[in-house]
N, C-alpha and C. Protein backbone atom coordinates (compact mmCIF):
# COMPACT_ATOMS: atom_id res chain seq x y z
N UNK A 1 -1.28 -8.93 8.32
CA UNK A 1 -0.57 -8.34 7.20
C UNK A 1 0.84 -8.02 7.64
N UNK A 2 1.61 -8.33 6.34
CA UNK A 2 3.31 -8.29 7.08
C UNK A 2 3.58 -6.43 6.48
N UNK A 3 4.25 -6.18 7.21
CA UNK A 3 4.99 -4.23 8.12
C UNK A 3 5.31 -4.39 6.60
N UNK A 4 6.11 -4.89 5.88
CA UNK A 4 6.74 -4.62 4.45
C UNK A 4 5.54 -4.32 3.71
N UNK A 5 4.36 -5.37 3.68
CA UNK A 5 3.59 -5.00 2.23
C UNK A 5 3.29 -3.62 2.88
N UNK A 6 2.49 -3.82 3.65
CA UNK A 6 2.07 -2.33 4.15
C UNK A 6 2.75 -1.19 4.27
N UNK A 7 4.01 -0.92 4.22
CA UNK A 7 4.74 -0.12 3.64
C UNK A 7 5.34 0.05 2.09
N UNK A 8 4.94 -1.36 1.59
CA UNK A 8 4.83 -1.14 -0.35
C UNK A 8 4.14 -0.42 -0.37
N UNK A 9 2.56 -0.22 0.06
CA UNK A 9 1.56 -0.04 -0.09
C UNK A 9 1.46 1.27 -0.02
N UNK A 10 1.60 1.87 1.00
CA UNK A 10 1.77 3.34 1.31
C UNK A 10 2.54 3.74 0.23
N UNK A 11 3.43 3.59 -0.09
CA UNK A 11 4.13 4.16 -1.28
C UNK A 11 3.89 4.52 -1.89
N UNK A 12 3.45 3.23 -2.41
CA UNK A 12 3.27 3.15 -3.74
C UNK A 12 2.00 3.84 -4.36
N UNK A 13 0.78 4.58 -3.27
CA UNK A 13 -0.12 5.42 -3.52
C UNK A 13 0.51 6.59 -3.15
N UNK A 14 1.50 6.99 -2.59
CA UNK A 14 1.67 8.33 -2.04
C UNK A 14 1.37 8.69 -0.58
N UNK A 15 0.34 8.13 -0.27
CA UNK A 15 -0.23 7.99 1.19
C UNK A 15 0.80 8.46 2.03
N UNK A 16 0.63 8.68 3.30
CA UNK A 16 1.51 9.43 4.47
C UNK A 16 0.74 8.01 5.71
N UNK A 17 1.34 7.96 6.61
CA UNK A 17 1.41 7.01 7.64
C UNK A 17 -0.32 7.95 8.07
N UNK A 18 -0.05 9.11 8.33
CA UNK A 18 -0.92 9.74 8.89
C UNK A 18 -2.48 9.64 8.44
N UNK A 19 -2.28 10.03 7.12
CA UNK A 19 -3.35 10.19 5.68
C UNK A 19 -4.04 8.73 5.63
N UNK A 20 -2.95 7.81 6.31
CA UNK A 20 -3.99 6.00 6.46
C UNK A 20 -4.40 5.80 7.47
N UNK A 21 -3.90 6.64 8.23
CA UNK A 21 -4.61 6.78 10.09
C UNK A 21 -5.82 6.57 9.75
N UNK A 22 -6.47 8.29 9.21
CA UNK A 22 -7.55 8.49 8.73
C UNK A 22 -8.30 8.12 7.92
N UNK A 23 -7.69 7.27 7.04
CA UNK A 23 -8.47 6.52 6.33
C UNK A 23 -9.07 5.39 6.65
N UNK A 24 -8.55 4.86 8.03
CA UNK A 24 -8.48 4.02 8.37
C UNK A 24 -9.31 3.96 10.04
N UNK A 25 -9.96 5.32 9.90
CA UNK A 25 -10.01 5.46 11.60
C UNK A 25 -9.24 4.74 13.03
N UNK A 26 -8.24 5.16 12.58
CA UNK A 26 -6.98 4.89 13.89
C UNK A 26 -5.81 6.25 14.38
N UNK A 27 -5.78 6.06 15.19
CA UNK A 27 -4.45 6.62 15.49
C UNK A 27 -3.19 6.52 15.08
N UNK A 28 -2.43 7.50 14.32
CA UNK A 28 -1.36 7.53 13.90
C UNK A 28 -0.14 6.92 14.32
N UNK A 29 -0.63 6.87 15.64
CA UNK A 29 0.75 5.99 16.73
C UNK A 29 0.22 4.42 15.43
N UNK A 30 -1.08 4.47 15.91
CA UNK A 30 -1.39 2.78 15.75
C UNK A 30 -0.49 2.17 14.47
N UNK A 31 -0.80 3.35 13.11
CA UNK A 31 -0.03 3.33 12.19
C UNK A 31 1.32 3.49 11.91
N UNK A 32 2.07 3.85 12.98
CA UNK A 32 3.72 3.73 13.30
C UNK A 32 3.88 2.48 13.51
N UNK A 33 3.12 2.29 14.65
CA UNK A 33 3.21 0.79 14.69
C UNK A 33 3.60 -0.51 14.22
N UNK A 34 2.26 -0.25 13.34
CA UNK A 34 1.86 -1.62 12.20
C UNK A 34 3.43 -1.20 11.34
N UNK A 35 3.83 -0.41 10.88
CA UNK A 35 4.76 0.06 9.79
C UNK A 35 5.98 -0.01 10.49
N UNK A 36 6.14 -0.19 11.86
CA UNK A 36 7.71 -0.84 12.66
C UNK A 36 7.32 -2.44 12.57
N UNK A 37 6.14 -2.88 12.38
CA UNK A 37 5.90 -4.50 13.09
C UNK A 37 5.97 -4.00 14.40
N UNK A 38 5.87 -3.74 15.08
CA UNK A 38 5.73 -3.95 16.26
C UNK A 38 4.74 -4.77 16.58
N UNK A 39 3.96 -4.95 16.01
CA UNK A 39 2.03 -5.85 16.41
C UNK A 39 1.60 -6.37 14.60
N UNK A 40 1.34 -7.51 15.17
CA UNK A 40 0.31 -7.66 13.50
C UNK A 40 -0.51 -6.61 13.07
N UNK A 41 -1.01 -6.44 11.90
CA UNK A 41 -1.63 -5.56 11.54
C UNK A 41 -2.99 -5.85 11.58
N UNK A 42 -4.27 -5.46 12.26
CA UNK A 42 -5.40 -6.13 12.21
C UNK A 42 -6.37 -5.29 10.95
N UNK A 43 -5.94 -5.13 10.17
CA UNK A 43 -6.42 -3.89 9.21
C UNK A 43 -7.85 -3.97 8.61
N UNK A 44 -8.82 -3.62 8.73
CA UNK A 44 -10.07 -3.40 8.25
C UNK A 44 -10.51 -4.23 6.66
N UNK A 45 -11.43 -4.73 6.35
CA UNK A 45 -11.65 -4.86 5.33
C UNK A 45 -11.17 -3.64 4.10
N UNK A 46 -12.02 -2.73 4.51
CA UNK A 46 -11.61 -1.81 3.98
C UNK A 46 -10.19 -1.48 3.17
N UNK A 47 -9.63 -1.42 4.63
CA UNK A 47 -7.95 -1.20 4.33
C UNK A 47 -7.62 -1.69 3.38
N UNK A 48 -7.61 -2.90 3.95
CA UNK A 48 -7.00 -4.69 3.05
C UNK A 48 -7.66 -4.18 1.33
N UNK A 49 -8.65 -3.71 0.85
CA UNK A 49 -9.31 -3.19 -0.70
C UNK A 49 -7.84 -2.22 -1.27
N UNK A 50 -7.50 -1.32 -0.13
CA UNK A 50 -7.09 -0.34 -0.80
C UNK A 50 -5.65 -0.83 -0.79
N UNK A 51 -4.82 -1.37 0.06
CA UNK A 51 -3.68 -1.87 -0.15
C UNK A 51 -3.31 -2.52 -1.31
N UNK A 52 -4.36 -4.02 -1.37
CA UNK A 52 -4.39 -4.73 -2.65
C UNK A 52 -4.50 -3.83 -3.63
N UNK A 53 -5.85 -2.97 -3.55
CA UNK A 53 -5.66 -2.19 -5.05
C UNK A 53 -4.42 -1.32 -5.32
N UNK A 54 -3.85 -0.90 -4.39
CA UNK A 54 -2.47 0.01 -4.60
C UNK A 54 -1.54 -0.85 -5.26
N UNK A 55 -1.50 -1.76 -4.57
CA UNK A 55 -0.04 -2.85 -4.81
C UNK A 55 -0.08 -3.43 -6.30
N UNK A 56 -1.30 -4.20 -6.72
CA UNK A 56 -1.58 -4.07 -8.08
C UNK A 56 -1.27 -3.08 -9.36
N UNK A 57 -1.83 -1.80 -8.47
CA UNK A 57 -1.45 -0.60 -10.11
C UNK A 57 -0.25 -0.43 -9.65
N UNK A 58 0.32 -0.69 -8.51
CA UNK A 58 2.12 -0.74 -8.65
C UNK A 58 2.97 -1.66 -9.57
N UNK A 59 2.34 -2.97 -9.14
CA UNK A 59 2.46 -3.81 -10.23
C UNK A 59 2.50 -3.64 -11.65
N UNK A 60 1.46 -3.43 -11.84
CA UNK A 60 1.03 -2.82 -13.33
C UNK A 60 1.76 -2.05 -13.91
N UNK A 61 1.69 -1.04 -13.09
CA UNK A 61 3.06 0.25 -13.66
C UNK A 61 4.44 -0.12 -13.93
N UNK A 62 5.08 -1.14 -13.05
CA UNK A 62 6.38 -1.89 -12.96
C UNK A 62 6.13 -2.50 -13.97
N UNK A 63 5.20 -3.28 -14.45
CA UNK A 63 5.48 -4.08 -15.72
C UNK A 63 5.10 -3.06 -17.31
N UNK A 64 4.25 -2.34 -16.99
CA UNK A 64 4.29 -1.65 -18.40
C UNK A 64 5.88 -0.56 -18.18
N UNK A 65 6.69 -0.47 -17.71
CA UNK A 65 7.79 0.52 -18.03
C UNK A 65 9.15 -0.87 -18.32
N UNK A 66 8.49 -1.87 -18.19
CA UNK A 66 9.56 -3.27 -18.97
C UNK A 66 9.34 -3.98 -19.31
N UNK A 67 7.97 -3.49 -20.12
CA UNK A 67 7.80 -3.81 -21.33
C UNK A 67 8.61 -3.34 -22.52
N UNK A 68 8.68 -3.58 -23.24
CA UNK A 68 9.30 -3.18 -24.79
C UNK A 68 7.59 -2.47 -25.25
N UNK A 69 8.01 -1.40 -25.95
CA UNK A 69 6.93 -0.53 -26.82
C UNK A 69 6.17 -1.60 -28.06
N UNK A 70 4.63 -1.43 -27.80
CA UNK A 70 4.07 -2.05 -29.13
C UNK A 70 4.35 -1.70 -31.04
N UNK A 71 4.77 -2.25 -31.33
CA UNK A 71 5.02 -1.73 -32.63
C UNK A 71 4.06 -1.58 -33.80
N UNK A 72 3.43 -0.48 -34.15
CA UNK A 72 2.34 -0.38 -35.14
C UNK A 72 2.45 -1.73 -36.27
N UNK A 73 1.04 -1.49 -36.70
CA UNK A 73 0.67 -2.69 -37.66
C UNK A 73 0.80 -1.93 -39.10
């Protein structure tokens, strides 16, 4: 996983580097890490669920605020 998504990712839930340590059972260094690139990210199945799902309702949210409003029938 590339240092950028994984820092969309965090974001874009609110998450703290730390708060994915633990979610993640790792060490916080480990998670400095991955979030400099310093090392590929070898991230858990797990992880990889919650990233995708973050990045998506980021998505989502980005496109419903440019959208234009539905106009009653």
């Amino acid at each position: 996983m590339l240092a950028s998504k994984l820092r969309e990712a965090l974001a874009s839930v609110g998450l703290s580097q730390g708060q994915f340590a633990a979610l993640c059972n790792v060490n916080p260094r480990t998670v400095r890490r991955w979030v400099a690139a310093d090392r590929r990210t070898p991230l858990s199945r797990f992880a990889r669920l919650i990233i995708d799902d973050a990045l998506k309702k980021a998505r989502h949210a980005s496109q419903d605020r440019t959208s234009p409003p539905e106009q009653g029938r």
